[in-house]
PDB file of N, CA and C in Angstrom:
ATOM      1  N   UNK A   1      27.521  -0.205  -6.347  1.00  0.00           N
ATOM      2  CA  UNK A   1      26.078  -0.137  -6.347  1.00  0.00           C
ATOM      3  C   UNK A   1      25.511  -1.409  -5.746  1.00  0.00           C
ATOM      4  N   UNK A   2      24.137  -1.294  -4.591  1.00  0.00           N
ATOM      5  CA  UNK A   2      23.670  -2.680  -4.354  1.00  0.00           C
ATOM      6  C   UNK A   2      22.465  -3.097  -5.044  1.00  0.00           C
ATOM      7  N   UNK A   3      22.684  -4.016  -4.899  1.00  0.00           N
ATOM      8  CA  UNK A   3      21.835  -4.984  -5.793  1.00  0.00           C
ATOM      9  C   UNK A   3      20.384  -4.981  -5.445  1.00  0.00           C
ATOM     10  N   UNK A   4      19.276  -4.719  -6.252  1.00  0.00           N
ATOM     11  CA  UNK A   4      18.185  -4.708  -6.356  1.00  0.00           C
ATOM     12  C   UNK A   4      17.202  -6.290  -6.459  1.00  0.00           C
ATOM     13  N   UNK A   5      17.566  -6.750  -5.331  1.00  0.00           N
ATOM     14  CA  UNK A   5      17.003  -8.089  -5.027  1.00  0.00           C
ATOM     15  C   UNK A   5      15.219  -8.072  -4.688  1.00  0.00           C
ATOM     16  N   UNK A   6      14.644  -8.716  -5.036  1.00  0.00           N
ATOM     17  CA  UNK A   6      12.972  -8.736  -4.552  1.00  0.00           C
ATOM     18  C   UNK A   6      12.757  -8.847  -3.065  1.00  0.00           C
ATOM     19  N   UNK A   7      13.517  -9.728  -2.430  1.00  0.00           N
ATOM     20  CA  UNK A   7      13.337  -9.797  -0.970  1.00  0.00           C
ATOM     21  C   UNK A   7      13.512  -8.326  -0.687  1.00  0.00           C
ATOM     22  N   UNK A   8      14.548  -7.708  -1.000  1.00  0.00           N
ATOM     23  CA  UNK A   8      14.794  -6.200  -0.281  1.00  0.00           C
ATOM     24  C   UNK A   8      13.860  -5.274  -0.467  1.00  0.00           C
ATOM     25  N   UNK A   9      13.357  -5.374  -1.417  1.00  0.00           N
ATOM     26  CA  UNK A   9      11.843  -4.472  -1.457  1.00  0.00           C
ATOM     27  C   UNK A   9      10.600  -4.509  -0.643  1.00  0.00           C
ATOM     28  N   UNK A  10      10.402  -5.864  -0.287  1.00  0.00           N
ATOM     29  CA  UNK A  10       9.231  -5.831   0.451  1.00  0.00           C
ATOM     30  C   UNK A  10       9.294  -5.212   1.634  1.00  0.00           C
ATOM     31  N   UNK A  11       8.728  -4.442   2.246  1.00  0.00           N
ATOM     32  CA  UNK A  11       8.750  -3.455   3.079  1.00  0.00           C
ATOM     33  C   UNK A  11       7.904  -4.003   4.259  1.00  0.00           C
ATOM     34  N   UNK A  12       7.231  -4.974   4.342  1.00  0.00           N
ATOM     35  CA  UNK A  12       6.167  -5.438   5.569  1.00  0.00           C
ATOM     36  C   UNK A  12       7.048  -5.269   7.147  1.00  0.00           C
ATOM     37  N   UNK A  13       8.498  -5.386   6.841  1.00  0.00           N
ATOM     38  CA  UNK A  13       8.764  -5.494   8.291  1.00  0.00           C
ATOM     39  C   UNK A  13       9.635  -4.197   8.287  1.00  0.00           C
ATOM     40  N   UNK A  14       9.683  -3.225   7.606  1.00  0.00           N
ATOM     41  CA  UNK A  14      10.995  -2.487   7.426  1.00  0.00           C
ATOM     42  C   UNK A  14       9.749  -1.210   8.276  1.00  0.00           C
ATOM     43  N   UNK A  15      10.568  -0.499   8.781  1.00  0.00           N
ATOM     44  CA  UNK A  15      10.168   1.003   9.458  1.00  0.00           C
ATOM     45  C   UNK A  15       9.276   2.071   8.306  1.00  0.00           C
ATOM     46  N   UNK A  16       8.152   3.021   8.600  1.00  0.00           N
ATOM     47  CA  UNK A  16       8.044   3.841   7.803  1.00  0.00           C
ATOM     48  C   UNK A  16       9.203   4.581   7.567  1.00  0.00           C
ATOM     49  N   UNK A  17       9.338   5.146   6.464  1.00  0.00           N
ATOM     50  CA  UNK A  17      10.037   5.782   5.871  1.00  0.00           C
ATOM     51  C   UNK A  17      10.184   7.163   6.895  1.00  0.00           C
ATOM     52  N   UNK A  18       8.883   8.185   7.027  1.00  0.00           N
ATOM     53  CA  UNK A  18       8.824   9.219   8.057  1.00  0.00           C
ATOM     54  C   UNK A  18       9.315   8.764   9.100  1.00  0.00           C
ATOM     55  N   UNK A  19       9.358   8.002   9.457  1.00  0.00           N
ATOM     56  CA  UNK A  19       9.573   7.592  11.137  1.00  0.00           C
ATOM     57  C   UNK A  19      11.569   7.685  11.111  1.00  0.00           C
ATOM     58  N   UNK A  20      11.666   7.774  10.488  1.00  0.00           N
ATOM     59  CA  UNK A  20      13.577   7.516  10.346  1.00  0.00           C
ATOM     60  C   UNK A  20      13.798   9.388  10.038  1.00  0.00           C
ATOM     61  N   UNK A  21      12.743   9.859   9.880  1.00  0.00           N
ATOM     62  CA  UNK A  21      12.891  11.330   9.389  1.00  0.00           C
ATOM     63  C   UNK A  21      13.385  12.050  10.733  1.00  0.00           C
ATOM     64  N   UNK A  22      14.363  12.882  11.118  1.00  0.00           N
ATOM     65  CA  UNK A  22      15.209  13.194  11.975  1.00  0.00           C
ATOM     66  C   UNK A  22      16.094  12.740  12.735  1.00  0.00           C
ATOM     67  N   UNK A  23      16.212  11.618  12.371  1.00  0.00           N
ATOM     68  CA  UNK A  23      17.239  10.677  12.650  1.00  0.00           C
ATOM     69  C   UNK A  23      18.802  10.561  11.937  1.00  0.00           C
ATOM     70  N   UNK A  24      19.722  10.374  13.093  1.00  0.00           N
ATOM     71  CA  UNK A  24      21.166  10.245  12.384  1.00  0.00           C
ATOM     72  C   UNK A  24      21.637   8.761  12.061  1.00  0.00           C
ATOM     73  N   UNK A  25      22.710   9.291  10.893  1.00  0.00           N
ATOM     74  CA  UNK A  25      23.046   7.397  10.510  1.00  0.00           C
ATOM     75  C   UNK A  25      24.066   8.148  10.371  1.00  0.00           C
ATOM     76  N   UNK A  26      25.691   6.905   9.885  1.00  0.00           N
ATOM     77  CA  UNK A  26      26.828   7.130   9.496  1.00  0.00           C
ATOM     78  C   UNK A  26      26.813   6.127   8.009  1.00  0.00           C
ATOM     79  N   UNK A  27      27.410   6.901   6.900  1.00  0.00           N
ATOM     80  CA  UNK A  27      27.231   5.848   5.907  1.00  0.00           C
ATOM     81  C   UNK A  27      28.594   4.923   6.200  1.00  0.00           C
ATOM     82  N   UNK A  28      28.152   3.671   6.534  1.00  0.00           N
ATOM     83  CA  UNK A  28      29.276   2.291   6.520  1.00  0.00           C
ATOM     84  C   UNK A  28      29.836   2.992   8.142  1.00  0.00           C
ATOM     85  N   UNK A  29      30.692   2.255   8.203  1.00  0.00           N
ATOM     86  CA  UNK A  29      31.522   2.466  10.091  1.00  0.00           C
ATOM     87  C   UNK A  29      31.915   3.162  10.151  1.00  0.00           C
ATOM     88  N   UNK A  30      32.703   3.560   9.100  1.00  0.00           N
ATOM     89  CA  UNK A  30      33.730   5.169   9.373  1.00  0.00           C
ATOM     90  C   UNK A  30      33.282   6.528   8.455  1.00  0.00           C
ATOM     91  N   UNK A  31      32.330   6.281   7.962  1.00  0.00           N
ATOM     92  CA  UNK A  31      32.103   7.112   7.104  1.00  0.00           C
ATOM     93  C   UNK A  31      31.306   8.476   8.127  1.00  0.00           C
ATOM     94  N   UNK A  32      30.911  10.061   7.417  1.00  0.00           N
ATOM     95  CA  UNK A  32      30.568  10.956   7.678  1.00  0.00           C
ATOM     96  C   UNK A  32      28.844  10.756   8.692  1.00  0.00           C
ATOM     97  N   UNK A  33      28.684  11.377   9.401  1.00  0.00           N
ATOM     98  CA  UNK A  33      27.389  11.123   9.858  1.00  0.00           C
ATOM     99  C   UNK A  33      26.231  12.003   9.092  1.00  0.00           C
ATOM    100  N   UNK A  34      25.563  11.500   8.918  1.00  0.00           N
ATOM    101  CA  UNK A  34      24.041  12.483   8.049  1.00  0.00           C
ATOM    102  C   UNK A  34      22.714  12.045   8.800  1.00  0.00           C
ATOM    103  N   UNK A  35      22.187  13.392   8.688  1.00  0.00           N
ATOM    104  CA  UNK A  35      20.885  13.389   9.362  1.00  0.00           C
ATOM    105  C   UNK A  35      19.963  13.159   7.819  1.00  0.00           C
ATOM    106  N   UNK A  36      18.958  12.268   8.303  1.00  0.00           N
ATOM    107  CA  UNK A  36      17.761  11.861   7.233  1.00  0.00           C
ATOM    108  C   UNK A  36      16.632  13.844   7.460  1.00  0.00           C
ATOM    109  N   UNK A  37      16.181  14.162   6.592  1.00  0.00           N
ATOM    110  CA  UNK A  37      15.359  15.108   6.312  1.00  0.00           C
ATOM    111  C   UNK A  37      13.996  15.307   6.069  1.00  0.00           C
ATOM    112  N   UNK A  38      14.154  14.043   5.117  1.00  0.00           N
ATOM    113  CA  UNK A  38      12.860  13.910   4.794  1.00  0.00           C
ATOM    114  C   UNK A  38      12.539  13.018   3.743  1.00  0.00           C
ATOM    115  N   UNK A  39      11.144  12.433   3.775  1.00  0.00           N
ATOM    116  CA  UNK A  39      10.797  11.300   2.466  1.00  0.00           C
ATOM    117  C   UNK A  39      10.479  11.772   1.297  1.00  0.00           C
ATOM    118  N   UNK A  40      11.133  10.996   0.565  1.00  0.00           N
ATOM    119  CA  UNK A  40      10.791  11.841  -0.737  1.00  0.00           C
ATOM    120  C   UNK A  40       9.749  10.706  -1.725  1.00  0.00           C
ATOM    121  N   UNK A  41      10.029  10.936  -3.216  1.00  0.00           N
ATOM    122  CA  UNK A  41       8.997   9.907  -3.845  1.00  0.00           C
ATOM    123  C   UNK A  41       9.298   8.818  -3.483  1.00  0.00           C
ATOM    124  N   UNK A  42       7.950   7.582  -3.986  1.00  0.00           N
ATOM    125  CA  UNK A  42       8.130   6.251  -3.725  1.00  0.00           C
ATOM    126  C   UNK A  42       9.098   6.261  -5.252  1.00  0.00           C
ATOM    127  N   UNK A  43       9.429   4.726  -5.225  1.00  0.00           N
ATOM    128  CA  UNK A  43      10.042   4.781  -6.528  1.00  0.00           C
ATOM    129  C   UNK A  43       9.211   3.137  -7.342  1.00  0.00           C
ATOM    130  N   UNK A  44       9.132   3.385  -8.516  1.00  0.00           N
ATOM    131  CA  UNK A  44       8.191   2.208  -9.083  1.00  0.00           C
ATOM    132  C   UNK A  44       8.481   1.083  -8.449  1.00  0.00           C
ATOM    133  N   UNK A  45       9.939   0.487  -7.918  1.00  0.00           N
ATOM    134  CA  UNK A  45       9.763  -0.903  -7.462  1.00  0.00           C
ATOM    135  C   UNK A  45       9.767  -0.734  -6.162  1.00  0.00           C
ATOM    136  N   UNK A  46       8.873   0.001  -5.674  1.00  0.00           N
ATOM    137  CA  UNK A  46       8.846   0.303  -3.961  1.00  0.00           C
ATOM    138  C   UNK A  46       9.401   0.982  -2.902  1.00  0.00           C
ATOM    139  N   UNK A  47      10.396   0.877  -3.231  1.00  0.00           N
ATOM    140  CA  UNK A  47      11.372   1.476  -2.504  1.00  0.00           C
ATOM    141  C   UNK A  47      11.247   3.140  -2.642  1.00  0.00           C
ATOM    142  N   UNK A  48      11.882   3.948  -1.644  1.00  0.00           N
ATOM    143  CA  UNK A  48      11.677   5.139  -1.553  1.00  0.00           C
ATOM    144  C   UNK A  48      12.949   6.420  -1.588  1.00  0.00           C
ATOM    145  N   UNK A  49      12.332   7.534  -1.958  1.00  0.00           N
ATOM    146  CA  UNK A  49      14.225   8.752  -1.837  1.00  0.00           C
ATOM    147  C   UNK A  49      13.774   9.434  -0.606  1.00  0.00           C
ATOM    148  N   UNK A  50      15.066   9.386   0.257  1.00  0.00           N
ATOM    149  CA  UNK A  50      14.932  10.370   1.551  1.00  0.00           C
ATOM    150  C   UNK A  50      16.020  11.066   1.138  1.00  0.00           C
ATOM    151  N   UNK A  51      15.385  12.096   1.254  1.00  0.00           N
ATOM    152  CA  UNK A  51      16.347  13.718   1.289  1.00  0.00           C
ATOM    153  C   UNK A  51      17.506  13.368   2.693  1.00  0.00           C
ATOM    154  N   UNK A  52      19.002  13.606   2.733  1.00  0.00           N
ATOM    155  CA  UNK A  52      19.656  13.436   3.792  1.00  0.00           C
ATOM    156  C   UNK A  52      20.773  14.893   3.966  1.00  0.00           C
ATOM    157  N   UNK A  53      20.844  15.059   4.995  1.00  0.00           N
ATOM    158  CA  UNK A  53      22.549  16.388   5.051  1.00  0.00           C
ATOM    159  C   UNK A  53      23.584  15.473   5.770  1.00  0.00           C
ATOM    160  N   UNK A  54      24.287  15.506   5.194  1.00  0.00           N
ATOM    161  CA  UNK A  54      25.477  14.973   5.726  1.00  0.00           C
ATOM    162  C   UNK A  54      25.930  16.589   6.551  1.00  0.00           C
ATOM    163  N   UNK A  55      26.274  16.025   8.269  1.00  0.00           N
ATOM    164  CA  UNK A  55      26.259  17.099   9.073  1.00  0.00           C
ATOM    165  C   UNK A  55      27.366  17.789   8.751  1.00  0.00           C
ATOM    166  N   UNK A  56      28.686  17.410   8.751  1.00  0.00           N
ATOM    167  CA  UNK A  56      30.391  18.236   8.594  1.00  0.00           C
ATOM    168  C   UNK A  56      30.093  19.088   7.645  1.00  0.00           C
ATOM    169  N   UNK A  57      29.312  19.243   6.295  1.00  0.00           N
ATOM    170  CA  UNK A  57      29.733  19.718   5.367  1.00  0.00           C
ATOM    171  C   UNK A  57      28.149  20.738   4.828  1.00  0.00           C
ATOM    172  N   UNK A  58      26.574  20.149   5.468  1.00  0.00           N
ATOM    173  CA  UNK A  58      25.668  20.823   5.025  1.00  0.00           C
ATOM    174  C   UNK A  58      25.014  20.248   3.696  1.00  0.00           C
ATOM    175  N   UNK A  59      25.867  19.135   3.042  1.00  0.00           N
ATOM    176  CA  UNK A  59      25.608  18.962   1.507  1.00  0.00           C
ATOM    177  C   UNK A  59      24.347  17.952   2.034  1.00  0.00           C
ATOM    178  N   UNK A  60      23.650  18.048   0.788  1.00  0.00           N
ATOM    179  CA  UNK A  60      21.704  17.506   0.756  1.00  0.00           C
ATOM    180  C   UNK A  60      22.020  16.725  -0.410  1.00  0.00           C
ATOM    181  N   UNK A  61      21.330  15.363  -0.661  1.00  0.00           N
ATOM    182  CA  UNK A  61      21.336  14.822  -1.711  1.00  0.00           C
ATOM    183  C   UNK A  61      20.551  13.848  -1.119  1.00  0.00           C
ATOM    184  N   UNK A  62      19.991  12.822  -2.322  1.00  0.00           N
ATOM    185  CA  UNK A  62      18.916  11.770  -2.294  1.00  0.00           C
ATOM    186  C   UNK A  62      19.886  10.636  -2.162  1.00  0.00           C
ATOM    187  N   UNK A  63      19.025   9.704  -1.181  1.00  0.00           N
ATOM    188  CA  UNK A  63      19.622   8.394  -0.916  1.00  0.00           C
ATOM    189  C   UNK A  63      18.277   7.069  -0.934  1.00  0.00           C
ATOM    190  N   UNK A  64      18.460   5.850  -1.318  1.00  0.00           N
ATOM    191  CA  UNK A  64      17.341   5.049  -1.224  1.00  0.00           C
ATOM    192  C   UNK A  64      16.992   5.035   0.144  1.00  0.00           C
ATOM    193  N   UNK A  65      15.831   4.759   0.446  1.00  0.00           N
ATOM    194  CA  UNK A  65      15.551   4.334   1.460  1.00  0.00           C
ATOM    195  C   UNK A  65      16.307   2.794   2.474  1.00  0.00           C
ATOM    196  N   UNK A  66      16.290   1.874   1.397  1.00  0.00           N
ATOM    197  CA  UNK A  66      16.652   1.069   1.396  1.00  0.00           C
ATOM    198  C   UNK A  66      18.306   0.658   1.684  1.00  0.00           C
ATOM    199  N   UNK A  67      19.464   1.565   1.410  1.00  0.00           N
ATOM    200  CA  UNK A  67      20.007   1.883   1.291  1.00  0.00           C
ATOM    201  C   UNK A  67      20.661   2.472   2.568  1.00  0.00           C
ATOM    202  N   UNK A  68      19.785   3.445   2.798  1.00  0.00           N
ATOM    203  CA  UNK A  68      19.782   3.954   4.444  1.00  0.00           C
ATOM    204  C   UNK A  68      20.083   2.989   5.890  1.00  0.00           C
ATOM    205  N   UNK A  69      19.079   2.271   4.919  1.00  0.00           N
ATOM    206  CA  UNK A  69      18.473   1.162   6.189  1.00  0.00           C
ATOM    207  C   UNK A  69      20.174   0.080   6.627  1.00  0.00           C
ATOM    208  N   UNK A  70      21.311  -0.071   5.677  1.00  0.00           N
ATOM    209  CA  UNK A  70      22.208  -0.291   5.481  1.00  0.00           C
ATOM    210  C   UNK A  70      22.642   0.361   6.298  1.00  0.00           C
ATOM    211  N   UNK A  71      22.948   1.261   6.735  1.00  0.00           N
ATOM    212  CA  UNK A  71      23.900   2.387   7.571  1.00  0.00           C
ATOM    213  C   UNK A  71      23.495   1.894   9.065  1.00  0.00           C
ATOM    214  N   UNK A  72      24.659   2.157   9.797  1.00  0.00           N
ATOM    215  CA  UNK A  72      24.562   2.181  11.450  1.00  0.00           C
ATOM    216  C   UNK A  72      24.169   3.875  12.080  1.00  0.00           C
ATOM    217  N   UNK A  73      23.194   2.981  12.790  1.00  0.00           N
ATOM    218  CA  UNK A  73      22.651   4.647  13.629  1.00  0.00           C
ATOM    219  C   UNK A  73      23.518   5.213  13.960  1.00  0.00           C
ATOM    220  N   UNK A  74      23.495   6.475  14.179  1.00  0.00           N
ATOM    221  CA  UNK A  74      24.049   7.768  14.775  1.00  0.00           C
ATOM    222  C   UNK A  74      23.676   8.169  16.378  1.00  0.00           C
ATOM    223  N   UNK A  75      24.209   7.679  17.541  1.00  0.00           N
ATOM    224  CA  UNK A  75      23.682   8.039  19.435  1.00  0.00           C
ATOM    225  C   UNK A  75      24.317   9.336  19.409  1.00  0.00           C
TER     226      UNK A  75
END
């Protein structure tokens, strides 16, 4: 699990959340590629849930926003 630091919350320089919405990431270097879906709630300390499918398999589940932002794009 990562750590819920205050710097990582502030969002002033980070992307809208929608704007990453149809976009591919891979979780970590080798991991599966997933397309982002959609934004979901904010969450009390700022941060946000985007709905994601991981493409190979179809499976949907919530990921932080923040979290996301961790992952290397998908070309």
């Amino acid at each position: 699990m990562k750590d819920a630091c205050p710097e990582r919350t502030h969002t002033s320089s980070l992307p809208q959340p929608t704007k990453l919405v149809g976009t591919w990431r891979r979780f970590g270097v080798a991991g599966p590629v997933y397309e982002i879906v959609k934004a979901g709630i904010e969450l009390p300390d700022g941060d946000r849930m985007m709905r994601v499918r991981v493409v190979e398999t179809g499976e949907e589940f919530d990921c932080r926003f923040t979290d996301i932002l961790d992952d290397p794009l998908e070309r």
